[in-house]
N, C-alpha and C. Protein backbone atom coordinates (compact mmCIF):
# COMPACT_ATOMS: atom_id res chain seq x y z
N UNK A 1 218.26 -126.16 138.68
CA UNK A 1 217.71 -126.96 139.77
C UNK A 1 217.69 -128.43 139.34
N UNK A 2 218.35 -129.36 140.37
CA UNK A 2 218.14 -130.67 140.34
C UNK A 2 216.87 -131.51 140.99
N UNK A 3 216.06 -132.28 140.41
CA UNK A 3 215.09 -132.58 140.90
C UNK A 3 215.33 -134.31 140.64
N UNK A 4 214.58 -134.91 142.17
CA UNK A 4 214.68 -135.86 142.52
C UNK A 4 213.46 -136.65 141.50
N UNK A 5 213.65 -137.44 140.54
CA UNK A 5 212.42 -138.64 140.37
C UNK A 5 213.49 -139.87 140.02
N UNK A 6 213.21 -140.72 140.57
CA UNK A 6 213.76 -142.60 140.97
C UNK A 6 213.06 -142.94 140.14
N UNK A 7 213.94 -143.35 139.34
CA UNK A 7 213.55 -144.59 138.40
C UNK A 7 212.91 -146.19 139.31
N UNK A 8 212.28 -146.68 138.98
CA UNK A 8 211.18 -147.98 139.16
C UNK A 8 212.17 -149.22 139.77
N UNK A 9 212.79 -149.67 141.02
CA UNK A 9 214.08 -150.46 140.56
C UNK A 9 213.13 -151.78 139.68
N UNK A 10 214.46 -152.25 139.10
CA UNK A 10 213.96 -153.30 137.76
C UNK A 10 215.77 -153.56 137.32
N UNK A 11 215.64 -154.90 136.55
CA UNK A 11 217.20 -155.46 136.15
C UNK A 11 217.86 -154.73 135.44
N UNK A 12 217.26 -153.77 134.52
CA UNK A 12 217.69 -152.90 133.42
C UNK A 12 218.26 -151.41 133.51
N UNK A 13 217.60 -150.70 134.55
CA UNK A 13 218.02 -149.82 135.19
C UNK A 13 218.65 -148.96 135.78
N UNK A 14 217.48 -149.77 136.92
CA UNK A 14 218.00 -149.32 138.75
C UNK A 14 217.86 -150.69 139.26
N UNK A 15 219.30 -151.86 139.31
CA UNK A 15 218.89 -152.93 140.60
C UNK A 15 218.84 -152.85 141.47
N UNK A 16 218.89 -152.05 142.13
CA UNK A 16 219.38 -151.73 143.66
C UNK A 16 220.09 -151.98 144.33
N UNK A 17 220.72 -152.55 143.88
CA UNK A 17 222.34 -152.68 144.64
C UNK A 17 223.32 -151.33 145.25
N UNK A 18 223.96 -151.86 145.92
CA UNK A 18 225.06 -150.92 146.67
C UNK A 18 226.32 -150.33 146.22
N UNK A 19 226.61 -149.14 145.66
CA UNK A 19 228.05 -149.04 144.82
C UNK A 19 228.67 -149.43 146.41
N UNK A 20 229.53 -150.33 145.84
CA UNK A 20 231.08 -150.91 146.69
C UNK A 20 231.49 -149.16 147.67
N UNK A 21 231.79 -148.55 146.38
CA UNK A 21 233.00 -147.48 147.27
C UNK A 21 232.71 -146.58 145.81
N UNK A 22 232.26 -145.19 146.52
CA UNK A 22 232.53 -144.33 144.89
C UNK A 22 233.96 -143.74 144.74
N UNK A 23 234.61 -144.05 143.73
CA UNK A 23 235.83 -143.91 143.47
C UNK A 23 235.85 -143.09 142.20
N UNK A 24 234.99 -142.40 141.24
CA UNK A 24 234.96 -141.72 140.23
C UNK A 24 233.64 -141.05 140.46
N UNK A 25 233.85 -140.14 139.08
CA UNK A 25 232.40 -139.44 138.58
C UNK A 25 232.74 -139.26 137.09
N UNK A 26 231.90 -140.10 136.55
CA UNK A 26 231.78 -140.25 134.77
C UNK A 26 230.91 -139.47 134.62
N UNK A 27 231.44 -138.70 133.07
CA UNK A 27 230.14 -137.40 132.24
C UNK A 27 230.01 -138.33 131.35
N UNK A 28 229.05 -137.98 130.66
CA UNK A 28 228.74 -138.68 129.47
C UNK A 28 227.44 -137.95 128.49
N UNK A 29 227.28 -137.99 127.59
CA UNK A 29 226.50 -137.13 126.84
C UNK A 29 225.54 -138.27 126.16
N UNK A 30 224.17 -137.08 126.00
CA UNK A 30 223.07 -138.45 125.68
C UNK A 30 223.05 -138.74 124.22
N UNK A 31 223.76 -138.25 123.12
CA UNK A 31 223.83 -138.52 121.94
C UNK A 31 222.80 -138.34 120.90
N UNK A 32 221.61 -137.40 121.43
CA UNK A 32 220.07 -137.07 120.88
C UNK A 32 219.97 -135.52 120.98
N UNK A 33 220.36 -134.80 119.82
CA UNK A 33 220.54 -133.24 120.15
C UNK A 33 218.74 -132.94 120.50
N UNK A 34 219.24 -132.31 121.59
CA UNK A 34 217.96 -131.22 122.03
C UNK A 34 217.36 -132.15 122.82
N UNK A 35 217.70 -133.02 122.98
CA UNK A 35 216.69 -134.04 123.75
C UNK A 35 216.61 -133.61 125.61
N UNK A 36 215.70 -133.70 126.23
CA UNK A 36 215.26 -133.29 127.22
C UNK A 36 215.83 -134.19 128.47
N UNK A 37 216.11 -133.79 129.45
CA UNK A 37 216.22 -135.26 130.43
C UNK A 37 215.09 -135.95 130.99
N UNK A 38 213.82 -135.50 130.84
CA UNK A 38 212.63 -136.31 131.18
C UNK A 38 212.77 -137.37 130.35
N UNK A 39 213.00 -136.82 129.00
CA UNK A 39 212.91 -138.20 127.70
C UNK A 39 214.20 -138.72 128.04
N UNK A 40 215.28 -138.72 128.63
CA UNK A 40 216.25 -139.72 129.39
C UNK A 40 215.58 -140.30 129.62
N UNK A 41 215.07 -139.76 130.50
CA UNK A 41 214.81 -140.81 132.11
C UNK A 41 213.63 -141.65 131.97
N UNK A 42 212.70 -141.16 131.09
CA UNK A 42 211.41 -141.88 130.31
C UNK A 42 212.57 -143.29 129.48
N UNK A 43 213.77 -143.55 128.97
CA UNK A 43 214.25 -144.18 128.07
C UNK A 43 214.84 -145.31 129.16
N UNK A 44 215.03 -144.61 130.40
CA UNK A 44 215.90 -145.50 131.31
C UNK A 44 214.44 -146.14 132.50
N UNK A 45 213.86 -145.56 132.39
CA UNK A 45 212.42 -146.70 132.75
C UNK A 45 212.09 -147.13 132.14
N UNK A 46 211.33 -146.98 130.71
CA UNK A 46 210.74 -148.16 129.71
C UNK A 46 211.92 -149.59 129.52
N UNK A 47 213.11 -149.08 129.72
CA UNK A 47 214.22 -150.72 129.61
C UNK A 47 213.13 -151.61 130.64
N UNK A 48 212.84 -151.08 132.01
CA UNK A 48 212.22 -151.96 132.85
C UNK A 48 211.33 -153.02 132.47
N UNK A 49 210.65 -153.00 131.07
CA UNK A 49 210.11 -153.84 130.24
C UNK A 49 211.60 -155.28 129.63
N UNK A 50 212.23 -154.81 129.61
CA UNK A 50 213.20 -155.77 129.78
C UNK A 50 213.18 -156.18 127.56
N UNK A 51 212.29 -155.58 126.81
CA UNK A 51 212.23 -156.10 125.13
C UNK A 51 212.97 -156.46 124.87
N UNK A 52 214.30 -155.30 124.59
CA UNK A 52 215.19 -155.41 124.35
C UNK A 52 216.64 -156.03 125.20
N UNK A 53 216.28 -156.13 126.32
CA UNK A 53 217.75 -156.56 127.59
C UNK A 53 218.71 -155.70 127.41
N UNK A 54 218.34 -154.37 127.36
CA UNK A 54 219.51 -153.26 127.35
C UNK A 54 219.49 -153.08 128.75
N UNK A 55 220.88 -152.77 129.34
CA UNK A 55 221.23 -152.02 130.38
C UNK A 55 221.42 -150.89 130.09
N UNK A 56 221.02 -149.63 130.71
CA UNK A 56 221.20 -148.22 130.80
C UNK A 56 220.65 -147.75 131.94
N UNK A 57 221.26 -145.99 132.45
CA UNK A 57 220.98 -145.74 133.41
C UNK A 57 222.02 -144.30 133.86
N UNK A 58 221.79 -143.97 134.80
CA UNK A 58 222.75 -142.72 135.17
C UNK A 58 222.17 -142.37 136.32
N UNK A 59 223.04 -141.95 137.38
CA UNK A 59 222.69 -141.53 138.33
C UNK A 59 221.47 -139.80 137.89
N UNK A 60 222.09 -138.98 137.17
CA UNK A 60 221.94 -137.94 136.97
C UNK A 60 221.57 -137.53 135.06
N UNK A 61 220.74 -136.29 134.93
CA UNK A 61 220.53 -135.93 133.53
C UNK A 61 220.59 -134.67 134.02
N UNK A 62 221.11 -133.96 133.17
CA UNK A 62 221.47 -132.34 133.42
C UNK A 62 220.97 -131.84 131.47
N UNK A 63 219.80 -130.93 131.73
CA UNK A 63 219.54 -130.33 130.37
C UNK A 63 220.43 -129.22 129.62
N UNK A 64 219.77 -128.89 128.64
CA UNK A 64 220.64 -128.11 128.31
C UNK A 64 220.19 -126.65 128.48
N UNK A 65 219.21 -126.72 129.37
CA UNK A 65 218.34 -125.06 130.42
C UNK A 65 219.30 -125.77 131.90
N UNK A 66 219.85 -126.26 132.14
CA UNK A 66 220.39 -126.27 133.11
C UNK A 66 219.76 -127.31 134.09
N UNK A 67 218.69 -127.36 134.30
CA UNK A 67 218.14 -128.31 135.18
C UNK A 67 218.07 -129.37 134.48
N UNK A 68 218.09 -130.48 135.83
CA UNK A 68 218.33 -131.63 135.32
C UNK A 68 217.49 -132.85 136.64
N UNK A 69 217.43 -134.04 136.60
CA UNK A 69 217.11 -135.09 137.59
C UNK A 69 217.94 -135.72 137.68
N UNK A 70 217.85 -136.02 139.47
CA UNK A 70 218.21 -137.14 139.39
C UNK A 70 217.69 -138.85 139.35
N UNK A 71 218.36 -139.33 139.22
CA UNK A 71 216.83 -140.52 138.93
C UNK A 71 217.10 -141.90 139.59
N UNK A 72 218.69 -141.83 140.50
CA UNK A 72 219.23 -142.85 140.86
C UNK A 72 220.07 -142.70 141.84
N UNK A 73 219.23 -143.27 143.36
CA UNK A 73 220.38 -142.45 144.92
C UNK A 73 221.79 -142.72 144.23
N UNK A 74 222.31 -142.32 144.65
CA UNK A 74 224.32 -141.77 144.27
C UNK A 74 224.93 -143.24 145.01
N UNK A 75 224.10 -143.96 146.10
CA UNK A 75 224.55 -144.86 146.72
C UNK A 75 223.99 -146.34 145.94
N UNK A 76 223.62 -146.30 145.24
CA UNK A 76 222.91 -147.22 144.43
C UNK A 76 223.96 -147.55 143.04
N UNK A 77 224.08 -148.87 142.15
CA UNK A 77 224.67 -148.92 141.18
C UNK A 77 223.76 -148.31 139.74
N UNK A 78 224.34 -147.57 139.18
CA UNK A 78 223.98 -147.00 137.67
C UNK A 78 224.82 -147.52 136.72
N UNK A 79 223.74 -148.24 135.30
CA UNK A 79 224.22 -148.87 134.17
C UNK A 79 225.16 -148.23 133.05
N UNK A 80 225.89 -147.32 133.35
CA UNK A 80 226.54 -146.33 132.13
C UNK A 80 228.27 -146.31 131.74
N UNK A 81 228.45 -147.02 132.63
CA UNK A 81 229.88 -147.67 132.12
C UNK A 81 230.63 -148.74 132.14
N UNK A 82 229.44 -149.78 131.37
CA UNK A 82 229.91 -151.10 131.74
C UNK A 82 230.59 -151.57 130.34
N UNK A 83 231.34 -152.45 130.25
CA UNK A 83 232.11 -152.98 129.06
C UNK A 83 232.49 -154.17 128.96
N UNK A 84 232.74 -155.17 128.05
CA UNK A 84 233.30 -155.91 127.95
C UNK A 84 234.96 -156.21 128.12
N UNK A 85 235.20 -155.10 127.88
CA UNK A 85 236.47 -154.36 127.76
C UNK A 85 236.92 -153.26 128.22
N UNK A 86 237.96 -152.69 129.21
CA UNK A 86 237.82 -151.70 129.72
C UNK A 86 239.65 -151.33 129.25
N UNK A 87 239.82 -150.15 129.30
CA UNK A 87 240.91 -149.14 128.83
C UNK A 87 242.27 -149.40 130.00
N UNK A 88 243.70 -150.08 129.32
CA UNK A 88 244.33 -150.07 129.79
C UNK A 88 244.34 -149.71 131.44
N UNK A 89 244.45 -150.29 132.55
CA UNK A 89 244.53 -149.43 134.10
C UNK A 89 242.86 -148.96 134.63
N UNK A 90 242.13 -148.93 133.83
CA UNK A 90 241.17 -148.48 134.43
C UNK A 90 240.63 -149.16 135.61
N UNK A 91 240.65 -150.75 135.61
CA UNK A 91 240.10 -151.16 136.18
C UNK A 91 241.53 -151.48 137.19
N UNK A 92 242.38 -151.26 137.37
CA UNK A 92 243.26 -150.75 139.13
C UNK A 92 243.19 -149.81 139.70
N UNK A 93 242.26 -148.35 138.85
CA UNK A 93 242.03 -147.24 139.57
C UNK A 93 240.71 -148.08 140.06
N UNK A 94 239.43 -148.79 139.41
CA UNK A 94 238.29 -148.37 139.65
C UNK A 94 236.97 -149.62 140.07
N UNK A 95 237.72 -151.10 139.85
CA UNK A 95 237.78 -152.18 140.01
C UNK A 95 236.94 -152.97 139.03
N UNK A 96 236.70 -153.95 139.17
CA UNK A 96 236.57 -154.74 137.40
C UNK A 96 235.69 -154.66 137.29
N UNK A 97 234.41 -153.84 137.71
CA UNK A 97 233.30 -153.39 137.16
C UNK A 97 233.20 -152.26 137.17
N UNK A 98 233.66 -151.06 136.50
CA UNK A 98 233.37 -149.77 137.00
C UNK A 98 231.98 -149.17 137.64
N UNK A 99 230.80 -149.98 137.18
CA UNK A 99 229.61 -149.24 137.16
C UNK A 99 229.33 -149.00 138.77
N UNK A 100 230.50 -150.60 139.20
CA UNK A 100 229.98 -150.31 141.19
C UNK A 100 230.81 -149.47 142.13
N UNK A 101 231.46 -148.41 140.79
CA UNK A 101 232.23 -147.58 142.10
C UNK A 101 231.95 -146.27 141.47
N UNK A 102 231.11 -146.00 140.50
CA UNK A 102 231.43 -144.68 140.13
C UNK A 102 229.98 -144.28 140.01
N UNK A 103 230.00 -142.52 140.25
CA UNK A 103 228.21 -141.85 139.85
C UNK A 103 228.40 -141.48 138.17
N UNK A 104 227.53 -141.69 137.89
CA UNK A 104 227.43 -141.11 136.37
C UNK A 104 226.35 -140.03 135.73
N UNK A 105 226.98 -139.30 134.95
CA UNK A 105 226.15 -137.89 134.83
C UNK A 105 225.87 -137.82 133.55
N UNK A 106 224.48 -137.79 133.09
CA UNK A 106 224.39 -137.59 131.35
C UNK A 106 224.24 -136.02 131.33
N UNK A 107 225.17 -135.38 130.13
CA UNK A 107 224.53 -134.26 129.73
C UNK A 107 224.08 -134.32 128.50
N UNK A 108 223.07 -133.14 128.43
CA UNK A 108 222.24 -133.08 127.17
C UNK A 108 222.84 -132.10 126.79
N UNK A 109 222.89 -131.62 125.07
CA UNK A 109 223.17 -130.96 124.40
C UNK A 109 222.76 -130.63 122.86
N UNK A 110 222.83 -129.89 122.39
CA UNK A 110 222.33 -129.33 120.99
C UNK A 110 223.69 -130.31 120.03
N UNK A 111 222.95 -129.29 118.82
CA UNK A 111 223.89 -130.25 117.79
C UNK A 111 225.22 -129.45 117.86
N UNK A 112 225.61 -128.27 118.24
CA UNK A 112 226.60 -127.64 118.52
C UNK A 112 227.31 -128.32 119.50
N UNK A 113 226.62 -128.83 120.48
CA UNK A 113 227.80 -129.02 122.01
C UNK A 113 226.79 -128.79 123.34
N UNK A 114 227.58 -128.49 123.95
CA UNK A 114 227.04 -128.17 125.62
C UNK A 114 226.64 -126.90 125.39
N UNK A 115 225.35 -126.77 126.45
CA UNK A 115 225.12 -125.10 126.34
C UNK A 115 226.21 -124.72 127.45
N UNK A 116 226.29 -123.72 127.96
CA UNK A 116 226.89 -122.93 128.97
C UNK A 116 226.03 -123.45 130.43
N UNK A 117 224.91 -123.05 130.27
CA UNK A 117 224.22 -123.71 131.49
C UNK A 117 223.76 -125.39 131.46
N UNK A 118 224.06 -126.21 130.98
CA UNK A 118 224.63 -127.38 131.25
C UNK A 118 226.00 -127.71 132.00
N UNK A 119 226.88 -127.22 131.25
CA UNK A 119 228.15 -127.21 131.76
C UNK A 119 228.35 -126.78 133.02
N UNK A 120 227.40 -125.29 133.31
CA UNK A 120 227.96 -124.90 134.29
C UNK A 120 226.86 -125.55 136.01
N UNK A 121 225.77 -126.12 135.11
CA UNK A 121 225.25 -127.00 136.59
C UNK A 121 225.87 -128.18 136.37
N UNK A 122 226.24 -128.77 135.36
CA UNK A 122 227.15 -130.44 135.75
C UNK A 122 228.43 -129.81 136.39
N UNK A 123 229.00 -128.74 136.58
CA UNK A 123 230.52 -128.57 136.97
C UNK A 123 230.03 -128.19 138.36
N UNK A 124 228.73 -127.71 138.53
CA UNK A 124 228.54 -127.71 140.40
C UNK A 124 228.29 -128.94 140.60
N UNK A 125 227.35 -129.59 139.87
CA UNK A 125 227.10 -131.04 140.53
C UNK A 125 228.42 -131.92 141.15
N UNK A 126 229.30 -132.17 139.93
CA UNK A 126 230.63 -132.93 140.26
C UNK A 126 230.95 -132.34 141.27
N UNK A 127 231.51 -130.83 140.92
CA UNK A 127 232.37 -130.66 142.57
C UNK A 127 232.22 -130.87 143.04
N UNK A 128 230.43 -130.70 143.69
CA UNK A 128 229.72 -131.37 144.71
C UNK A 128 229.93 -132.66 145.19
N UNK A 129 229.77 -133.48 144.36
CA UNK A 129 229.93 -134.84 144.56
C UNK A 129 231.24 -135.18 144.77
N UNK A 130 232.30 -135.14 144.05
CA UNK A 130 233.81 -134.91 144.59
C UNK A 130 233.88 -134.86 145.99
N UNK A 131 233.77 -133.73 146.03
CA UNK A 131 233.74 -132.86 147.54
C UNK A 131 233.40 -133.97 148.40
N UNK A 132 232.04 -134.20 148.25
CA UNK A 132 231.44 -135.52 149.45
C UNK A 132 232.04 -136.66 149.49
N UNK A 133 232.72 -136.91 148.45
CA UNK A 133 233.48 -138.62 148.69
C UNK A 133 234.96 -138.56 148.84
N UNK A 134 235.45 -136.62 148.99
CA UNK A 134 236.89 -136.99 149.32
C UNK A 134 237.58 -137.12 147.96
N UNK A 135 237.11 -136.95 146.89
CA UNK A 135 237.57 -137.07 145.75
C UNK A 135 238.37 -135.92 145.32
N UNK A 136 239.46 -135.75 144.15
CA UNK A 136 239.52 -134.69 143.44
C UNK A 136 239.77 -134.72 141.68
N UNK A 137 239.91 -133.49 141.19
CA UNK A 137 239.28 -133.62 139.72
C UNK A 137 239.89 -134.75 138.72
N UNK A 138 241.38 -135.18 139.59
CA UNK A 138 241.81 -136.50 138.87
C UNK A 138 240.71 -137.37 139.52
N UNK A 139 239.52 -137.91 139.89
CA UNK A 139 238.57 -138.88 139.96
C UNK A 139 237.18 -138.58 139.13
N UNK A 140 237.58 -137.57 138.19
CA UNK A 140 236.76 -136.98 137.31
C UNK A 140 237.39 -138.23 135.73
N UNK A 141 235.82 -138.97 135.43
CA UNK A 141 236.26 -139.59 133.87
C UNK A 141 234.91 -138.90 133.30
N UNK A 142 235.70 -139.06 131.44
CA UNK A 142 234.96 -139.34 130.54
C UNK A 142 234.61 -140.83 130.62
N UNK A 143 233.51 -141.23 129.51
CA UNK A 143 232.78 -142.45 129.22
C UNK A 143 234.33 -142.81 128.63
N UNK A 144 234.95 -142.24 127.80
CA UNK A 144 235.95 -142.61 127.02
C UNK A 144 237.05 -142.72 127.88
N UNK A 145 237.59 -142.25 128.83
CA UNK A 145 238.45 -142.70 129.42
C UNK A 145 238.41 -144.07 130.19
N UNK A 146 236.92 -144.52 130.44
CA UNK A 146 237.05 -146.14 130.43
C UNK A 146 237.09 -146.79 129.67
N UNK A 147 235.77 -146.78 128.61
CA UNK A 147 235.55 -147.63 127.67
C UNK A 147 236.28 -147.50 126.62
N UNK A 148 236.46 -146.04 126.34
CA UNK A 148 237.02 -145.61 124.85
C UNK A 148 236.03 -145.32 124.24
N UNK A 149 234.55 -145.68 124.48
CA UNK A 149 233.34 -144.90 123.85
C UNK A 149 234.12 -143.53 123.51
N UNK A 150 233.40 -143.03 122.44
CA UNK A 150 233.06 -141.96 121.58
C UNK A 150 232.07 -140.79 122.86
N UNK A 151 232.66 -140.84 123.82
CA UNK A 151 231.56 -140.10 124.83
C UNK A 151 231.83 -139.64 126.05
N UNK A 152 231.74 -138.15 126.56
CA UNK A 152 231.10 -137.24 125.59
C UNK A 152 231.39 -136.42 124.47
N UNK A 153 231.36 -136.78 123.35
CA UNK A 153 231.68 -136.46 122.05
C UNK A 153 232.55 -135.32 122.24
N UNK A 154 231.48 -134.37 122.84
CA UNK A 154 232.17 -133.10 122.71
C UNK A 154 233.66 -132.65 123.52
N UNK A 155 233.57 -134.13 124.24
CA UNK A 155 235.20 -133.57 124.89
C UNK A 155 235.60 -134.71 124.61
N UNK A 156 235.45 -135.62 123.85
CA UNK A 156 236.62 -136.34 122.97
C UNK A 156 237.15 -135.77 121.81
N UNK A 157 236.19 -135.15 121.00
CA UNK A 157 236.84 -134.52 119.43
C UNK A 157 237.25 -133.19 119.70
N UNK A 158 237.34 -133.05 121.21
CA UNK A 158 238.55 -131.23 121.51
C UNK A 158 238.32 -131.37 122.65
N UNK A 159 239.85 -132.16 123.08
CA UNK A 159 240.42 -131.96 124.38
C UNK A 159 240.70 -130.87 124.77
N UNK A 160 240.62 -129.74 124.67
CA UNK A 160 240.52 -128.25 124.89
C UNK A 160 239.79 -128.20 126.26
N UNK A 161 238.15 -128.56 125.55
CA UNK A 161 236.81 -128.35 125.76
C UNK A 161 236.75 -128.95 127.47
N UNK A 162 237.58 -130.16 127.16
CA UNK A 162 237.88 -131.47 128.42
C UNK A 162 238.44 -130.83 129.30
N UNK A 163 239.26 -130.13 129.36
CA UNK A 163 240.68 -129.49 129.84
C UNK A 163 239.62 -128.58 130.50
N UNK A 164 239.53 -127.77 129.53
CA UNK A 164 238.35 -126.32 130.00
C UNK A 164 237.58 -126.76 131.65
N UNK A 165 236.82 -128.24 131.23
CA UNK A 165 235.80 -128.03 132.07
C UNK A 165 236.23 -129.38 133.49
N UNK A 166 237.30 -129.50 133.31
CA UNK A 166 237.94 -129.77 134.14
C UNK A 166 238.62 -129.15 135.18
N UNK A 167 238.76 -127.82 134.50
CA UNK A 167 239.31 -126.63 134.99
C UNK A 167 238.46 -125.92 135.59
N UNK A 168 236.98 -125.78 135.32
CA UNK A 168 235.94 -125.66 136.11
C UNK A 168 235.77 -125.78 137.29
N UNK A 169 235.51 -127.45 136.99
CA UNK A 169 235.16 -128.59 138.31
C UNK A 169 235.88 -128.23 139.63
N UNK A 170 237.33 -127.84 138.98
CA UNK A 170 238.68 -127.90 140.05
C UNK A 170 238.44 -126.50 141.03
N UNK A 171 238.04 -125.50 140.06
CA UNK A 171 237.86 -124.08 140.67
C UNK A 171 237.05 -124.31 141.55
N UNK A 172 235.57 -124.66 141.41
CA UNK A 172 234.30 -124.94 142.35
C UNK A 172 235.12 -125.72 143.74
N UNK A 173 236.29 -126.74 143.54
CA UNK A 173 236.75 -127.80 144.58
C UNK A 173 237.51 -126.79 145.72
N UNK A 174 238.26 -125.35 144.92
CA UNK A 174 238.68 -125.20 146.19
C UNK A 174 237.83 -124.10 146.88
């Protein structure tokens, strides 16, 4: 189960701005084994203090029991794939800011990887979301297929894994 709590809007966040046009759906992994998505989403409100001037954010946190929040309307811009630098073409699929055309999904995971029920509620979520914007699983990125981040680990160091759950996403689409 996905459950709705909105992050606070604030500069760090949630600005509230309008994604342009959603043209992707980025995964991305939170890099804190076992970590919960409340303690996400607790990490992506305290920025609202502004200490540090980090941007972060995600539309979505998916645990690794399967449920997850969301914390940011889908129509709103989320901080999770912005760069100084972006990956050959990315930005003619996705335009020179990615963060204003795409939803972004953190999953949580152990020190092993994805559980099974992570995977298998982020692979309904996407379809889902796909589905609604007309998309298909080629509008599916990694963090790394923009930035080149290291993320989500687990389907950068075994494109298998990538493949696999791409292959998922696609099944749920038809």
């Amino acid at each position: 189960m996905i459950t709705e709590k909105l992050l606070t809007k604030n500069k760090y966040s949630r600005p509230g701005k309008a994604l342009s046009k959603i043209l992707g759906i980025v995964v991305h992994y939170v890099g804190v084994n076992n970590q919960k998505p409340e303690q996400t989403v607790a990490y992506f409100e305290q920025l609202k203090n502004g200490t540090n001037e980090t941007y972060a954010s995600a539309h979505y946190v998916i645990g690794t029991d399967g449920n997850g929040i969301h914390c940011i309307p889908d129509v709103e811009v989320a901080y999770h794939c912005g760069s100084k630098q972006y990956k050959p073409g990315i930005t003619d699929r996705l335009g020179n800011y990615p963060n204003y055309t795409t939803i972004g999904v953190e999953m949580c995971h152990t020190k092993d990887g994805f559980t099974e029920e992570t995977l298998e509620t982020t692979a309904n979520l996407v379809a889902q979301l796909l589905a609604e914007h007309d998309l298909g699983v080629e509008n599916l990125y990694r963090h790394f297929d923009i930035t080149g981040k290291i993320c989500p680990k687990f389907f950068v160091e075994d494109e298998a894994k990538w493949t696999a759950f791409k292959a998922r996403v696609n099944e749920k689409l038809c």
